[in-house]
Every structure is written in C-alpha cells, then in structure tokens.
C-alpha atoms as a PDB file:
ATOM      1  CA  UNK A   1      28.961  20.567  73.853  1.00  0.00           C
ATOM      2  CA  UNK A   2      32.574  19.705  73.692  1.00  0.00           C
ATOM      3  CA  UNK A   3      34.908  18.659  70.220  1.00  0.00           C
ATOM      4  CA  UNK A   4      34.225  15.531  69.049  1.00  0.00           C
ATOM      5  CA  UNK A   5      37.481  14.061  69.443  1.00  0.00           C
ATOM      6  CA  UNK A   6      39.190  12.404  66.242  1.00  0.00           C
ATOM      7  CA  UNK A   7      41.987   9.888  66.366  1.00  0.00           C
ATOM      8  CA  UNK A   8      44.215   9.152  62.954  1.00  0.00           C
ATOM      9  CA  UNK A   9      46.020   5.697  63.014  1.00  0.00           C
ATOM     10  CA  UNK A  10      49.482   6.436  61.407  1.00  0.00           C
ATOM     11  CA  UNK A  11      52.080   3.572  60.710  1.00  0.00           C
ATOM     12  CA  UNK A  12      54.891   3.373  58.586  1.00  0.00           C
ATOM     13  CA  UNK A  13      54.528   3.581  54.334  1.00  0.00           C
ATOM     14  CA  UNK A  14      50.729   4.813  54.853  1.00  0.00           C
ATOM     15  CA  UNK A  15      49.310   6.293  52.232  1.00  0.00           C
ATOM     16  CA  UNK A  16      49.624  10.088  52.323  1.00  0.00           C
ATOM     17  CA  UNK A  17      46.186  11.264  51.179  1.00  0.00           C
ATOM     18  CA  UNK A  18      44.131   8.448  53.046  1.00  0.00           C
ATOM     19  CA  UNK A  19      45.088  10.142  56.870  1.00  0.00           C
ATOM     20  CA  UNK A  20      45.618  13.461  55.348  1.00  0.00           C
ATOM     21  CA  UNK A  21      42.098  13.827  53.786  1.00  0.00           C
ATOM     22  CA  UNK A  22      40.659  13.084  56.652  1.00  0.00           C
ATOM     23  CA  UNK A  23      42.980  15.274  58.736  1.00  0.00           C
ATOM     24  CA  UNK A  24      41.704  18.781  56.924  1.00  0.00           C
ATOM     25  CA  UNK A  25      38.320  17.493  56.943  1.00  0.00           C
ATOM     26  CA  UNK A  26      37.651  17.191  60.732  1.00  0.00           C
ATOM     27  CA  UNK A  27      40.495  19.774  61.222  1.00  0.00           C
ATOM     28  CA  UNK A  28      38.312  22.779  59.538  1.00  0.00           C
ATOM     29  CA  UNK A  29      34.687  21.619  59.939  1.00  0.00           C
ATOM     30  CA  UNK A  30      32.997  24.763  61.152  1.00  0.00           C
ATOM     31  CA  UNK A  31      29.185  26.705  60.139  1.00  0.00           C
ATOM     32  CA  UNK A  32      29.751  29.434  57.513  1.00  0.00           C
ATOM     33  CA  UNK A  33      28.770  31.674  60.239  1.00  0.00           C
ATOM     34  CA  UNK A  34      30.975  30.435  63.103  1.00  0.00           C
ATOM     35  CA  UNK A  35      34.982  30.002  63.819  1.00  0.00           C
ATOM     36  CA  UNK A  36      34.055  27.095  66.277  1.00  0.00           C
ATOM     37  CA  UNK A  37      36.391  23.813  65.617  1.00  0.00           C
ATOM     38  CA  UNK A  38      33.690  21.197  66.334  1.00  0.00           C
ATOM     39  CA  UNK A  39      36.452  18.317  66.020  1.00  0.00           C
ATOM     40  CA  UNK A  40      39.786  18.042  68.024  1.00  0.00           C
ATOM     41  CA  UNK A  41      42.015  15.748  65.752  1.00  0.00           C
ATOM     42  CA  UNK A  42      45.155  13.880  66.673  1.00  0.00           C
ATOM     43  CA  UNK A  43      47.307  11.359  65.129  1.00  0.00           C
ATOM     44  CA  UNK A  44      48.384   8.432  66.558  1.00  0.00           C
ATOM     45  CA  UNK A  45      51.044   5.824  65.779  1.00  0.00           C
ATOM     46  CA  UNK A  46      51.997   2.607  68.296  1.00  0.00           C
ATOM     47  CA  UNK A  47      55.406   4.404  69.465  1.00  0.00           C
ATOM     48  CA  UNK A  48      55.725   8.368  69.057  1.00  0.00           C
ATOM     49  CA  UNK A  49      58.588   8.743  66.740  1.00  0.00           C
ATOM     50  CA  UNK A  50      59.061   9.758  62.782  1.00  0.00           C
ATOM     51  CA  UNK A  51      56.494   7.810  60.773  1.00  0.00           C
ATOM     52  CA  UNK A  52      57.991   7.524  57.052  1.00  0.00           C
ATOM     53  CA  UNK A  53      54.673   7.536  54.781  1.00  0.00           C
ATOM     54  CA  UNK A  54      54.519   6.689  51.254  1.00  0.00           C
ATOM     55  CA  UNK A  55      56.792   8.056  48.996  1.00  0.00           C
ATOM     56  CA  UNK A  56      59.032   9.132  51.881  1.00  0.00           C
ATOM     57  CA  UNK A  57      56.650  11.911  53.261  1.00  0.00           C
ATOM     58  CA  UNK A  58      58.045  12.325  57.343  1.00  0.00           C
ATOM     59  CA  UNK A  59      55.320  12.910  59.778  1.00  0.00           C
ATOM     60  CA  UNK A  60      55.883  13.030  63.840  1.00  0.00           C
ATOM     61  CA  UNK A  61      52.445  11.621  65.427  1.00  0.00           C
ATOM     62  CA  UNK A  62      50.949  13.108  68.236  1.00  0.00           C
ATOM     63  CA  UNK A  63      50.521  10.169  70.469  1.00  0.00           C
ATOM     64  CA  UNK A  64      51.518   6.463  71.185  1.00  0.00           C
ATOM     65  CA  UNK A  65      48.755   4.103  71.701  1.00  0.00           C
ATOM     66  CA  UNK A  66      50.323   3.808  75.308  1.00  0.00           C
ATOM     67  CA  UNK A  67      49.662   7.696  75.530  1.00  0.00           C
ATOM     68  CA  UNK A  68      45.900   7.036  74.691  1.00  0.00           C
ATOM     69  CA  UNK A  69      43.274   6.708  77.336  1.00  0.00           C
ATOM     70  CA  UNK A  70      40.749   3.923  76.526  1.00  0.00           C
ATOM     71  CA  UNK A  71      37.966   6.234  76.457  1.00  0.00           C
ATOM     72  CA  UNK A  72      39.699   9.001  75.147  1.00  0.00           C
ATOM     73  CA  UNK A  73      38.592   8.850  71.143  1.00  0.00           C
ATOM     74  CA  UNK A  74      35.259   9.398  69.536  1.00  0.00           C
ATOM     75  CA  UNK A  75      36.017   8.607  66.623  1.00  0.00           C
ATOM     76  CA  UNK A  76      39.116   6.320  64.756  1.00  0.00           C
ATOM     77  CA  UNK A  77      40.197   6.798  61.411  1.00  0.00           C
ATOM     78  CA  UNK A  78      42.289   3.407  60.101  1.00  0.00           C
ATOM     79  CA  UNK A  79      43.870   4.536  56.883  1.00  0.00           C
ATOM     80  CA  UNK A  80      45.586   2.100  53.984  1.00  0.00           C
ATOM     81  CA  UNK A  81      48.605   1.639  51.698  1.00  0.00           C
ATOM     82  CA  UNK A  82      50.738  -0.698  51.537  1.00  0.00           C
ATOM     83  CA  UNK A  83      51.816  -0.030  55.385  1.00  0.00           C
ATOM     84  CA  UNK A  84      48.280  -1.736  56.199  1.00  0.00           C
ATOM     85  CA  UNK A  85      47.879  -4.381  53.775  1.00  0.00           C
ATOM     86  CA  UNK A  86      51.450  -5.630  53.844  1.00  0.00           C
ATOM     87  CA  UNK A  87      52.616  -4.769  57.197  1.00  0.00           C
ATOM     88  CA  UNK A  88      50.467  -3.902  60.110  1.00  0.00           C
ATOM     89  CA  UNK A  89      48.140  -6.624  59.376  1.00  0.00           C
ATOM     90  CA  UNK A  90      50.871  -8.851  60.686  1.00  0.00           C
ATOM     91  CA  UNK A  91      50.853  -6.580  63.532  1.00  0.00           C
ATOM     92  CA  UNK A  92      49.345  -8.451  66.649  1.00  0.00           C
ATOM     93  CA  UNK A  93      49.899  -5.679  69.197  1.00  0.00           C
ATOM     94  CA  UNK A  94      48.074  -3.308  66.445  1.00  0.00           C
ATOM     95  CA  UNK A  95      45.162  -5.573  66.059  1.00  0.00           C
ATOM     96  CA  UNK A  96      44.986  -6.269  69.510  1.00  0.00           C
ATOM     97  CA  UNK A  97      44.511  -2.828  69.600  1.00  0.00           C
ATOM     98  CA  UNK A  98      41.996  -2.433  67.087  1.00  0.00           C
ATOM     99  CA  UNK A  99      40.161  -4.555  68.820  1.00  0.00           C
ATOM    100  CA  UNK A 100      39.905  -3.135  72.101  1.00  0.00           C
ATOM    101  CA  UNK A 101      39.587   0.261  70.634  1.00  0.00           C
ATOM    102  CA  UNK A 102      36.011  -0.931  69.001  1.00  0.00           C
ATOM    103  CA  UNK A 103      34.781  -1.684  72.279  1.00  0.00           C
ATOM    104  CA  UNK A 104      35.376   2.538  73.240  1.00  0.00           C
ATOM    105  CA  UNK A 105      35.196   4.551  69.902  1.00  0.00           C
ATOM    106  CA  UNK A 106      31.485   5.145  68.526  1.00  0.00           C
ATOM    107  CA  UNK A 107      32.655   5.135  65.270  1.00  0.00           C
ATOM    108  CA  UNK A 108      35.565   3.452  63.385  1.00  0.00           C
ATOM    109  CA  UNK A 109      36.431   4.088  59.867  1.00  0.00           C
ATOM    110  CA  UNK A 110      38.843   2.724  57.385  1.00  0.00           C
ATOM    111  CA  UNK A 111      40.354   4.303  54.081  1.00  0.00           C
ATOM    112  CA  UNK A 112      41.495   2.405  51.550  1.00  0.00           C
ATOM    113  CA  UNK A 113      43.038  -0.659  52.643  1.00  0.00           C
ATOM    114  CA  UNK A 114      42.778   0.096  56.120  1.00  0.00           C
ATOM    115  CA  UNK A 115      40.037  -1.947  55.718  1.00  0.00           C
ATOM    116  CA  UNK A 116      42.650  -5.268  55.865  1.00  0.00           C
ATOM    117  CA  UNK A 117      43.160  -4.156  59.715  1.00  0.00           C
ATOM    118  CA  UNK A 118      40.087  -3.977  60.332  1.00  0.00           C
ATOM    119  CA  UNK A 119      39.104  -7.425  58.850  1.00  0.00           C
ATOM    120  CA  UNK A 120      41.569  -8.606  59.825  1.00  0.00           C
ATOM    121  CA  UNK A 121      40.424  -7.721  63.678  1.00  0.00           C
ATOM    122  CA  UNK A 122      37.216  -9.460  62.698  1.00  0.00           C
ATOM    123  CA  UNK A 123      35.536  -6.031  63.058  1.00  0.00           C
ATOM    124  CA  UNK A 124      34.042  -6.448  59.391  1.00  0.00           C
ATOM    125  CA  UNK A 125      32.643 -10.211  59.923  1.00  0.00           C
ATOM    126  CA  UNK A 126      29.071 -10.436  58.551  1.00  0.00           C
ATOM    127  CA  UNK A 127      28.987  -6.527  57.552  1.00  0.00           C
ATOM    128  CA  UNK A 128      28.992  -4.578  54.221  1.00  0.00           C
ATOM    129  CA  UNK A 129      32.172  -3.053  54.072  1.00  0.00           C
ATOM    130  CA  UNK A 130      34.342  -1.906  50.500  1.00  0.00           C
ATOM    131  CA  UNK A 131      38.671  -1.028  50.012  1.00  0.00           C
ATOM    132  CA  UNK A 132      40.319  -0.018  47.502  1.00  0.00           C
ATOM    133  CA  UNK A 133      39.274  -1.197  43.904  1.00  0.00           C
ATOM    134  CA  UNK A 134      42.346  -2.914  43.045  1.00  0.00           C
ATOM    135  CA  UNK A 135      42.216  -4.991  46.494  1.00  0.00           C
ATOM    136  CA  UNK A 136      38.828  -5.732  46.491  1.00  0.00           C
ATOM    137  CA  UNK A 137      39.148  -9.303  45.391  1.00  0.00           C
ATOM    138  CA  UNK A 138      41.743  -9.806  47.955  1.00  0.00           C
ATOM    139  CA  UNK A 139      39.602  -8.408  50.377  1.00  0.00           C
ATOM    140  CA  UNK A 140      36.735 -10.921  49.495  1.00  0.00           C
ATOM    141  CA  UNK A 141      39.480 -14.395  49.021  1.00  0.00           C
ATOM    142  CA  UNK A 142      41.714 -13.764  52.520  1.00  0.00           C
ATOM    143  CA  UNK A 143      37.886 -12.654  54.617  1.00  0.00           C
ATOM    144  CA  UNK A 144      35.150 -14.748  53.004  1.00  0.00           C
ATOM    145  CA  UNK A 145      33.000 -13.860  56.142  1.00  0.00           C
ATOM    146  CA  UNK A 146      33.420  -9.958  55.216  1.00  0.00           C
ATOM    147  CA  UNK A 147      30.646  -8.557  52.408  1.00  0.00           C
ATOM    148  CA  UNK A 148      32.787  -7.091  50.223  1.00  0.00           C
ATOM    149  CA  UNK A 149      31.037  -4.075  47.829  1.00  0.00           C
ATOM    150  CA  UNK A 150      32.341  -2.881  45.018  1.00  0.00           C
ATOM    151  CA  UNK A 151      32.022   0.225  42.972  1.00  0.00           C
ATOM    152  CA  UNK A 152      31.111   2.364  46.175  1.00  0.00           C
ATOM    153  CA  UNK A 153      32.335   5.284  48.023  1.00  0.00           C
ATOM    154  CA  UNK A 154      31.617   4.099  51.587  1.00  0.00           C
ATOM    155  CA  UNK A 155      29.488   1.514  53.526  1.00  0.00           C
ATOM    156  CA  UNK A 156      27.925   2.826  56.442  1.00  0.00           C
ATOM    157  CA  UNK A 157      27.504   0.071  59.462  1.00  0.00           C
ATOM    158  CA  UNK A 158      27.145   1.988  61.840  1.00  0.00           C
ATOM    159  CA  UNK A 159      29.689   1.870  64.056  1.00  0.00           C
ATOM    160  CA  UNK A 160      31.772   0.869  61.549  1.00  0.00           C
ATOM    161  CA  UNK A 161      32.676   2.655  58.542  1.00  0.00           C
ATOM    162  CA  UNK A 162      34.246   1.602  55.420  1.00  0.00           C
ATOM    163  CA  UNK A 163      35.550   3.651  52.525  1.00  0.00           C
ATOM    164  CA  UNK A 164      36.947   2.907  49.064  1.00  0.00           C
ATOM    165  CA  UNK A 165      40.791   3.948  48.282  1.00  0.00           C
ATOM    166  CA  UNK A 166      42.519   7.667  48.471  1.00  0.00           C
ATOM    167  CA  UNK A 167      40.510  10.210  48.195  1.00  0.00           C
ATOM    168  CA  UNK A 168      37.165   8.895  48.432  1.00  0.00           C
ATOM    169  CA  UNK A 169      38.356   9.128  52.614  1.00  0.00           C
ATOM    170  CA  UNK A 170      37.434  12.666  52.239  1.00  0.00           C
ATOM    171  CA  UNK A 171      33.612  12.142  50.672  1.00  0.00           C
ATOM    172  CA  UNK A 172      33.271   9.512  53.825  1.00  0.00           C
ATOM    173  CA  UNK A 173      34.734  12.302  56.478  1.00  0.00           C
ATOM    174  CA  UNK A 174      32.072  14.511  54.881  1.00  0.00           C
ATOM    175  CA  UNK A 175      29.849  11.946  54.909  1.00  0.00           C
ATOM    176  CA  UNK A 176      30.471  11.605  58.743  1.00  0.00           C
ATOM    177  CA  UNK A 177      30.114  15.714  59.181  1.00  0.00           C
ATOM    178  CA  UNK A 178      26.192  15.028  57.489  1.00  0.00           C
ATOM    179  CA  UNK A 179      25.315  12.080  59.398  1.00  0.00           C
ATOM    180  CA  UNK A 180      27.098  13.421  62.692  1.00  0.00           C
ATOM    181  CA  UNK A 181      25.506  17.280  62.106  1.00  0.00           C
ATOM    182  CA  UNK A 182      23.656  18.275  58.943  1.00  0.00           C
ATOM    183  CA  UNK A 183      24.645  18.933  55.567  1.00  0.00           C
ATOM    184  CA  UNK A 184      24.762  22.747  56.212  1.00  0.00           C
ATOM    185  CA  UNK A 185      28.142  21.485  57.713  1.00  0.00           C
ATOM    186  CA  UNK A 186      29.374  19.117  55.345  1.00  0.00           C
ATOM    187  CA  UNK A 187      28.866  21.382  52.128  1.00  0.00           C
ATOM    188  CA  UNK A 188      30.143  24.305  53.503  1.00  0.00           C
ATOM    189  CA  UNK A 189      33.454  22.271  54.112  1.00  0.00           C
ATOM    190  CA  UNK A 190      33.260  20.264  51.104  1.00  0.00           C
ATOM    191  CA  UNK A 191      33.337  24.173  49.406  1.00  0.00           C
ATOM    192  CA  UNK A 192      36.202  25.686  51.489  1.00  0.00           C
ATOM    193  CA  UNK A 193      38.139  22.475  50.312  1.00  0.00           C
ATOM    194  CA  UNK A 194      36.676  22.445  47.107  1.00  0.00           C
ATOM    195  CA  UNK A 195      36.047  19.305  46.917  1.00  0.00           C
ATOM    196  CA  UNK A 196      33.046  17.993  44.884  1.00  0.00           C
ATOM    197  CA  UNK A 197      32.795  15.026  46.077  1.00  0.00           C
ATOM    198  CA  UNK A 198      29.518  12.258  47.358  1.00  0.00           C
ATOM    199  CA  UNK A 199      28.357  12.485  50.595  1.00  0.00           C
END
C-alpha cells in the first residue's frame, strides 16, 4: 500500500503549533516494530514563497496550490490563528479552493480557527463541528447554519474533521492514526511524542 499522502495549508500569521502538531504527527507515525513512514506530508501555501507565522516564525512551503494536482492529497489539514480568522477568510481564491479541494481529499480537517475557512466554504453547513474556545461564539453568530460544540477535542463528520484550538490538533491527528489504522499506531506515536493526549 502506498503513504497516505498529507497536505498542510500554510498562510501568513498561522498559528505555529496548529500545522506543526500535525506535521510531527503524520511525519513519524510508524509500528513500534517497523521504520515504515505510512504518511508522506507536505505543506502547502497559495504561492511558494516565505510564509511569516505567528510570532514571526519563517517557514518556506513545499508547494503552491498551482503546484498541486487535484487528486493529489488524501488528506488536508486547514490550520487557525489569526491568519485564518482575520485574513484568509476574505480570501476568495483560498476558499474557492477549499472548496474544490473537498470534492478530491477523503478527509479534511481544521485546527483551531481553521475552522472559519472552512465555514466559511460552507463545508461545515448542517454538521457538528468545534474551534477554538475563545471563538466559539463567533463561530456560532457569523455561521448560524454550522453546529457549533463546545468543550470538545474534535468532531468527527466524516469527511470532515473539526478540532478545538492549538494543541488539541495533535489528539485529532492521533485521532486520525486510530480511526485510519488502529490504536497500536496512534499510542505508540502519542508515546514517542509524549504526548498524553485524547484520542
């Protein structure tokens, strides 16, 4: 079977921990017993040049979206800050692209506040789906049609997947190695990273 093939939306002031949680999470899920990467991870940002994340951290994607084949992702990770919430979401081309991407990817995820671009796609409209806690009620006022949960780690849709803010990106990713594999997989990464985490 080949990697499962992992795309990471980046954009300018994202927030650090919401693409890079995910990141080492599909980056070193292996068995205890095995050395085989089962993921191949990327990041992706609309044009492939220096993407200035919060607090200044520099980080040089690996593709454009006009480098990415429709077909070419498994999975999409949407991360937050205030890069999603405040700017991208007034991003037409980006949505556009969110959009179209949901028609190829089997599963799409947010972190944090990535869950604005998502929403804001209409990808969330008539599904469970949860953000950060302190833009929750935001969530719920500017996308009545969304059901907004609170006090959760992740909502599971299906296809889509939603995730509260920072670090709980990492119990969803692990989440995703359980549901995608067994829970062999996603404890015996949760360990390396020590991590104690829900998933």
């Amino acid at each position: 079977m080949g990697k499962i093939k992992v795309g990471i939306l980046l954009f300018n002031e994202v927030e650090v921990l919401d693409f890079a949680g995910p990141y080492e999470v599909f980056s070193i899920a292996s068995y205890a017993d095995s050395e085989e990467k089962l993921f191949a991870v990327s990041t992706i940002a609309e044009q492939k040049k220096l993407i200035s994340a919060r607090n200044g951290l520099q980080v040089m994607p690996d593709k454009s979206l006009a480098d990415l084949k429709d077909d070419e992702l498994d999975i999409l990770i949407v991360p937050g800050g205030r890069g999603a919430s405040e700017i991208e979401i007034n991003n037409s081309k980006l949505i556009e692209w969110l959009k179209n991407q949901s028609q190829q990817v089997k599963i799409m995820a947010s972190v944090c506040t990535g869950a604005f671009l998502l929403a804001k796609a209409g990808l969330l409209d008539g599904k469970e789906a949860t953000t950060h806690w302190s833009a929750i009620e935001r969530l719920q006022k500017d996308f009545p049609e969304v059901k907004v949960q609170s006090y959760i780690k992740y909502v599971d849709e299906g296809n889509i997947v939603t995730s509260a803010g920072v670090a709980a990106g990492i119990d969803m990713s692990l989440y995703l190695l359980k549901r995608l594999f067994d829970e062999d997989l996603a404890s015996y990464t949760s360990r390396r990273m020590e991590f104690m985490g829900e998933f």
